[in-house]
N, C-alpha and C. Protein backbone atom coordinates (compact mmCIF):
# COMPACT_ATOMS: atom_id res chain seq x y z
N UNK A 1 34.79 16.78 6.91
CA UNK A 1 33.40 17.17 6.77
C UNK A 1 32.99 17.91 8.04
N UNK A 2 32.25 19.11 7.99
CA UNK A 2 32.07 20.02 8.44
C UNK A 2 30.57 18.80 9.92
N UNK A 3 30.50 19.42 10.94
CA UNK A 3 29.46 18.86 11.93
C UNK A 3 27.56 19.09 11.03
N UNK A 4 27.87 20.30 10.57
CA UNK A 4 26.96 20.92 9.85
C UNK A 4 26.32 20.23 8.58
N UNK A 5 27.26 20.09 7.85
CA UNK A 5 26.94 19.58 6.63
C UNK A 5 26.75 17.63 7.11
N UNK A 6 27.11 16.86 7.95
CA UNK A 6 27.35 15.64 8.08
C UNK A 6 25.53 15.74 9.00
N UNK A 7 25.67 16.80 9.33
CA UNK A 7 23.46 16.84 10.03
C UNK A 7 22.75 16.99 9.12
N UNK A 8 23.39 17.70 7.76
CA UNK A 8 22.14 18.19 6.77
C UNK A 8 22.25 16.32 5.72
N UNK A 9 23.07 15.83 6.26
CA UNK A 9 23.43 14.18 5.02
C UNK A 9 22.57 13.21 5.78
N UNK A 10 22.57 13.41 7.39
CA UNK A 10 22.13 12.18 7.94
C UNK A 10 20.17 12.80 8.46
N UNK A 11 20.15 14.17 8.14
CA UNK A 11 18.90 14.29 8.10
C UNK A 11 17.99 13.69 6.86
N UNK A 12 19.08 14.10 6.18
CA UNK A 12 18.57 13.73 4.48
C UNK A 12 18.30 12.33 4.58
N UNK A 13 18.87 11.41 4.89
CA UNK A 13 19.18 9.79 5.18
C UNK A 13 17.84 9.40 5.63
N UNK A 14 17.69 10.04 6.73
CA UNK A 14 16.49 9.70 7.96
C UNK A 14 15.22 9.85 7.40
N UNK A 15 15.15 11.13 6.60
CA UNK A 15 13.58 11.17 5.93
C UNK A 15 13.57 10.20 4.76
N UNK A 16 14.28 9.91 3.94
CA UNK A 16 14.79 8.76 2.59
C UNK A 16 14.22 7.42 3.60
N UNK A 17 14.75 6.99 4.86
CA UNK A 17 14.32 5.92 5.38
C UNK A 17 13.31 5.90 5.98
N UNK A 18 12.98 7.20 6.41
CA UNK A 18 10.98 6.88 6.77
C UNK A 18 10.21 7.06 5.41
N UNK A 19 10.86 7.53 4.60
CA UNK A 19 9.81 7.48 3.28
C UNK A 19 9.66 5.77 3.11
N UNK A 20 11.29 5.87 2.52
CA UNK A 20 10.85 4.06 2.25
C UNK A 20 10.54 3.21 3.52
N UNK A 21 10.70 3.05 4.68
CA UNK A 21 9.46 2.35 5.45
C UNK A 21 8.05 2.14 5.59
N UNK A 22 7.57 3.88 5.31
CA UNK A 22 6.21 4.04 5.39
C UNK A 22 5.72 5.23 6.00
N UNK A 23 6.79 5.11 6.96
CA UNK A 23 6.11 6.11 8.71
C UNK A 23 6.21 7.34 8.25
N UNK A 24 6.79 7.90 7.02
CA UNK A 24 6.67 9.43 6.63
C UNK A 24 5.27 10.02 5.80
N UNK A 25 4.90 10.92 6.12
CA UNK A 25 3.99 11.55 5.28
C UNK A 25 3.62 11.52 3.63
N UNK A 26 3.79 10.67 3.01
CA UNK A 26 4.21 10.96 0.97
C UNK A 26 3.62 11.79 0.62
N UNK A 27 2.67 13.03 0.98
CA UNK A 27 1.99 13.15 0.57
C UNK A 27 2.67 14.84 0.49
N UNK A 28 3.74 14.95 1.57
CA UNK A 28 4.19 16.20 1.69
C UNK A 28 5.36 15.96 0.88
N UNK A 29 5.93 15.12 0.13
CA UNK A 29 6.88 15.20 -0.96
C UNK A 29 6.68 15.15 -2.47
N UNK A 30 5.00 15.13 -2.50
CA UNK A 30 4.69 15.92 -3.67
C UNK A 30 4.75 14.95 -4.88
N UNK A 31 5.29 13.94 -4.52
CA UNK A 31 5.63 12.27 -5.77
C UNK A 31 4.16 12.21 -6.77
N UNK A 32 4.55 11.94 -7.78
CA UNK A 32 2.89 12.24 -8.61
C UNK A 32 3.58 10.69 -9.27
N UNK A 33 2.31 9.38 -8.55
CA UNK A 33 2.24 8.42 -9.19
C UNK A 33 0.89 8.09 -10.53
N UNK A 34 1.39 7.72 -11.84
CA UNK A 34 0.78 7.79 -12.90
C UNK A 34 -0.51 6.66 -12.86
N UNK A 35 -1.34 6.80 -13.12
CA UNK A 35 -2.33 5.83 -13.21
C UNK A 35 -2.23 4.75 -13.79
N UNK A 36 -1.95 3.25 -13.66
CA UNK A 36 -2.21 2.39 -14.19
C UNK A 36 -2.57 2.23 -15.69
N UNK A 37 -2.34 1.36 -16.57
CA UNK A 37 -2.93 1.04 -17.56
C UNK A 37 -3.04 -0.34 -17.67
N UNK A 38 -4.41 -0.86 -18.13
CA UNK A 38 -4.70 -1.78 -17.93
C UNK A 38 -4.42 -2.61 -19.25
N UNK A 39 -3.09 -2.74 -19.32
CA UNK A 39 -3.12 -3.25 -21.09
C UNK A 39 -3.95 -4.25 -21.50
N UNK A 40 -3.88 -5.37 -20.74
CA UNK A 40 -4.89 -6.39 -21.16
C UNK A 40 -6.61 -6.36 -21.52
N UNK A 41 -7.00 -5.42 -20.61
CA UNK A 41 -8.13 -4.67 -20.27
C UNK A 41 -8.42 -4.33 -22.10
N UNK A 42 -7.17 -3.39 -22.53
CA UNK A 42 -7.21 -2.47 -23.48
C UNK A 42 -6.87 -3.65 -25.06
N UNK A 43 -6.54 -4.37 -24.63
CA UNK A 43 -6.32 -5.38 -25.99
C UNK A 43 -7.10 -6.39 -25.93
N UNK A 44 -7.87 -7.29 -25.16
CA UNK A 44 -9.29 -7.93 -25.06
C UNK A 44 -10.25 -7.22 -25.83
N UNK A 45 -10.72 -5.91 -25.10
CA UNK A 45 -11.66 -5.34 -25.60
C UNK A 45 -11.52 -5.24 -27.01
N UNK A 46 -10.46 -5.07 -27.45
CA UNK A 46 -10.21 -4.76 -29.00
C UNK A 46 -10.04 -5.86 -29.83
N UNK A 47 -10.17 -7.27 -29.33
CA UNK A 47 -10.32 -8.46 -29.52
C UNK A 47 -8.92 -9.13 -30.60
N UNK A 48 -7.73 -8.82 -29.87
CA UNK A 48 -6.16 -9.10 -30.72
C UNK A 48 -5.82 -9.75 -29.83
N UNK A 49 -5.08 -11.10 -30.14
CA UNK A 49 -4.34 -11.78 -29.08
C UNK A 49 -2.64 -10.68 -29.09
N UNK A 50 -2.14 -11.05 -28.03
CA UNK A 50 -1.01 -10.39 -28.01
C UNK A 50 -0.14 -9.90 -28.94
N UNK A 51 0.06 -10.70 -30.10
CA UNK A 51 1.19 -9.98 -31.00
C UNK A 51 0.61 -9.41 -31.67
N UNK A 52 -0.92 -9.51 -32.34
CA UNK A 52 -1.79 -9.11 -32.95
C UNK A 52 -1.76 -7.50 -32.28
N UNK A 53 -1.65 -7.28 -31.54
CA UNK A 53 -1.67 -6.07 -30.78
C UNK A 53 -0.46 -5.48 -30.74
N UNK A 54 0.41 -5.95 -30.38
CA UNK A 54 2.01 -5.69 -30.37
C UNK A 54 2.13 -4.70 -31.69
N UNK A 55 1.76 -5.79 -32.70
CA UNK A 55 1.71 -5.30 -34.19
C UNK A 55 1.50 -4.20 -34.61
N UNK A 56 0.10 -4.36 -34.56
CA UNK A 56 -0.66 -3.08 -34.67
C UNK A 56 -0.28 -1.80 -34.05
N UNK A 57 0.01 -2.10 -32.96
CA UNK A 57 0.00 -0.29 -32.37
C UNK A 57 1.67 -0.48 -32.29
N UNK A 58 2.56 -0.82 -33.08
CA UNK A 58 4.12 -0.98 -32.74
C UNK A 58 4.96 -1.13 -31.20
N UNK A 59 4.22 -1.65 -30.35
CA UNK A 59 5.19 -2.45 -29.58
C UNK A 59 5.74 -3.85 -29.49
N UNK A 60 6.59 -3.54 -28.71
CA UNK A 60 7.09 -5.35 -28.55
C UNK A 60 6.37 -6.23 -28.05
N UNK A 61 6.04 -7.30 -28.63
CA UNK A 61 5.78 -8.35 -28.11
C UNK A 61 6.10 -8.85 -26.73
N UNK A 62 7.81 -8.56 -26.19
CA UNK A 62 7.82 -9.23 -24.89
C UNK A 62 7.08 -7.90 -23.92
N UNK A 63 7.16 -6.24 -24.37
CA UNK A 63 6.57 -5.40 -23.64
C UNK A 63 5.74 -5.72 -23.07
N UNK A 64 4.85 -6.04 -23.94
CA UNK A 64 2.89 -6.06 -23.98
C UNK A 64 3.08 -7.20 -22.67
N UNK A 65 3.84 -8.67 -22.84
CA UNK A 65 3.77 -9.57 -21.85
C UNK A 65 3.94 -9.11 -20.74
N UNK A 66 5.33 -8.47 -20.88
CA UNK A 66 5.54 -7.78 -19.36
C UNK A 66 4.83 -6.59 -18.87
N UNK A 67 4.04 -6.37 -19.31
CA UNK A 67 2.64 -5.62 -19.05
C UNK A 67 1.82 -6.20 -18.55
N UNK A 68 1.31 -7.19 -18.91
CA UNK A 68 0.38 -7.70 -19.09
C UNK A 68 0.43 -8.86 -17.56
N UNK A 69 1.14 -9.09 -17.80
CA UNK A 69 2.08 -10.10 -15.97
C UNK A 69 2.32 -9.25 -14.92
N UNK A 70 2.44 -8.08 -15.37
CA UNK A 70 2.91 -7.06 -14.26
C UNK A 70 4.06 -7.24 -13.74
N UNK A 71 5.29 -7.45 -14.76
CA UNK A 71 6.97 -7.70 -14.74
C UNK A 71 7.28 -6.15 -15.10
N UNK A 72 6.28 -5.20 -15.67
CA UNK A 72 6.87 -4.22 -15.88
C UNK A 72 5.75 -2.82 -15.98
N UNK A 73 6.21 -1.97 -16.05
CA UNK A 73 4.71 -0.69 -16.03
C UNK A 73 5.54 -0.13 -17.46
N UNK A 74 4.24 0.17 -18.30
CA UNK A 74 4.77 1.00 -19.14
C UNK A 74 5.34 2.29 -19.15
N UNK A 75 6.29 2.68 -19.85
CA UNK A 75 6.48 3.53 -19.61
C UNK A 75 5.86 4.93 -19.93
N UNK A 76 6.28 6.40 -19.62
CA UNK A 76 5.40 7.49 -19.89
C UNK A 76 4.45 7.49 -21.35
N UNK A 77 5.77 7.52 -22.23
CA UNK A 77 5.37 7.45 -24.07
C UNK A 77 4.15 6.61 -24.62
N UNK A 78 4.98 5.26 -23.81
CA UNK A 78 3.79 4.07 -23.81
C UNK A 78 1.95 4.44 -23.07
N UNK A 79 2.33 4.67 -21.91
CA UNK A 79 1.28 5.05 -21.23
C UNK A 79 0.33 5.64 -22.14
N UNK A 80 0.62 7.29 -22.28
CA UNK A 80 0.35 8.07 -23.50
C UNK A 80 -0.48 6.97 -24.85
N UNK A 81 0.14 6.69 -25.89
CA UNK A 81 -0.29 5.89 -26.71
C UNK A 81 -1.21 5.20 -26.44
N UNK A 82 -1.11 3.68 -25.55
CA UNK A 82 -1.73 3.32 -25.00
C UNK A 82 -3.62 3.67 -24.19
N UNK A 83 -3.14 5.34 -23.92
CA UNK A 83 -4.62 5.32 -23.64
C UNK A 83 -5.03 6.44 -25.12
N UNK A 84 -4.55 6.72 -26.02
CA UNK A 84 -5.05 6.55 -27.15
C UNK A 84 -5.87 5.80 -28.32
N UNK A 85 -4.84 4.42 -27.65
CA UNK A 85 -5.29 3.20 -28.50
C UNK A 85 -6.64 2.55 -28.03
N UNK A 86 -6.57 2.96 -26.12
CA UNK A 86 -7.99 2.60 -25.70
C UNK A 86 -9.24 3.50 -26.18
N UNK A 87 -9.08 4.66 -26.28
CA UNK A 87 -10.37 5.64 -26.63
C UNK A 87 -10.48 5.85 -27.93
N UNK A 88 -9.19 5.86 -29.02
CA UNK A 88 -9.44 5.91 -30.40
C UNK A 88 -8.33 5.01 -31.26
N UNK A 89 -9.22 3.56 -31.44
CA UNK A 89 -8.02 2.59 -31.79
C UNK A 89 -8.00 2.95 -33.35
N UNK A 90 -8.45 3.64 -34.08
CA UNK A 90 -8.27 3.65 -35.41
C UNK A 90 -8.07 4.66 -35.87
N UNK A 91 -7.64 5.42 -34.87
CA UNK A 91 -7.04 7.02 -35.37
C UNK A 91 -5.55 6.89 -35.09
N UNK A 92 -5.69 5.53 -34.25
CA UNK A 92 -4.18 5.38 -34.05
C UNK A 92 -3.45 4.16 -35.12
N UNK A 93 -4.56 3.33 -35.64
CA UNK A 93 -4.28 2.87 -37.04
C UNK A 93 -3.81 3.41 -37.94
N UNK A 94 -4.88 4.44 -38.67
CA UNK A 94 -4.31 5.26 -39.18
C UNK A 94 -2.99 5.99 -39.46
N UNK A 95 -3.03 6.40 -38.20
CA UNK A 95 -1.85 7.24 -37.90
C UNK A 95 -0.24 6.53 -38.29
N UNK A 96 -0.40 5.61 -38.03
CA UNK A 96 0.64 4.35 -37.95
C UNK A 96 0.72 3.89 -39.50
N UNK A 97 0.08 3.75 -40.51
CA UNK A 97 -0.51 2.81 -41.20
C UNK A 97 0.74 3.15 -41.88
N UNK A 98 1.07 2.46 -42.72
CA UNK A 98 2.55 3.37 -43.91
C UNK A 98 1.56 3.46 -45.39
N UNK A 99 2.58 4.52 -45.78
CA UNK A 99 1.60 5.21 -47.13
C UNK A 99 2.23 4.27 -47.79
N UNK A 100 1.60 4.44 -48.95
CA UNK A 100 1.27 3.93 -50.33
C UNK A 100 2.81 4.64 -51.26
């Protein structure tokens, strides 16, 4: 390995370890963190205990928990849906419903 290329690996290294410490700037690497969803927030209001909800808008049951505990963040798709189901829960009924 070239002197050159072994400065451009351990530069690379060095900013990776001040990112994950802290002491680096995040703001100059441009990272776009997604907003929260407050699932519980979003299935209270709509007055479904958990599977009741699960159900309805087709996720899993252990998802919604691990949502809901904060064992897990939903993911993009989920996210998406999710703040559908908060602003229009019956267009997303609908949508879902199986025909006849």
């Amino acid at each position: 390995m070239t002197k050159t290329a072994f400065d451009k690996i351990k530069a690379g290294l060095d900013e990776a370890k001040a990112y994950l410490d802290g002491s680096a700037n995040k703001r100059a690497y441009g990272i776009h963190v997604p907003p929260k969803v407050n699932v519980k927030k979003i299935r209270t209001r709509l007055g479904l205990s958990q599977e009741s909800f699960a159900q309805t808008y087709g996720f899993a049951l252990s998802a919604v928990r691990d949502w809901e505990q904060g064992r897990r963040q939903p993911e993009r798709s989920a996210r998406i849906l999710l703040r559908v189901v908060e602003r229009e829960p019956e267009a997303v009924k609908r949508a879902l419903a199986k025909s006849a």
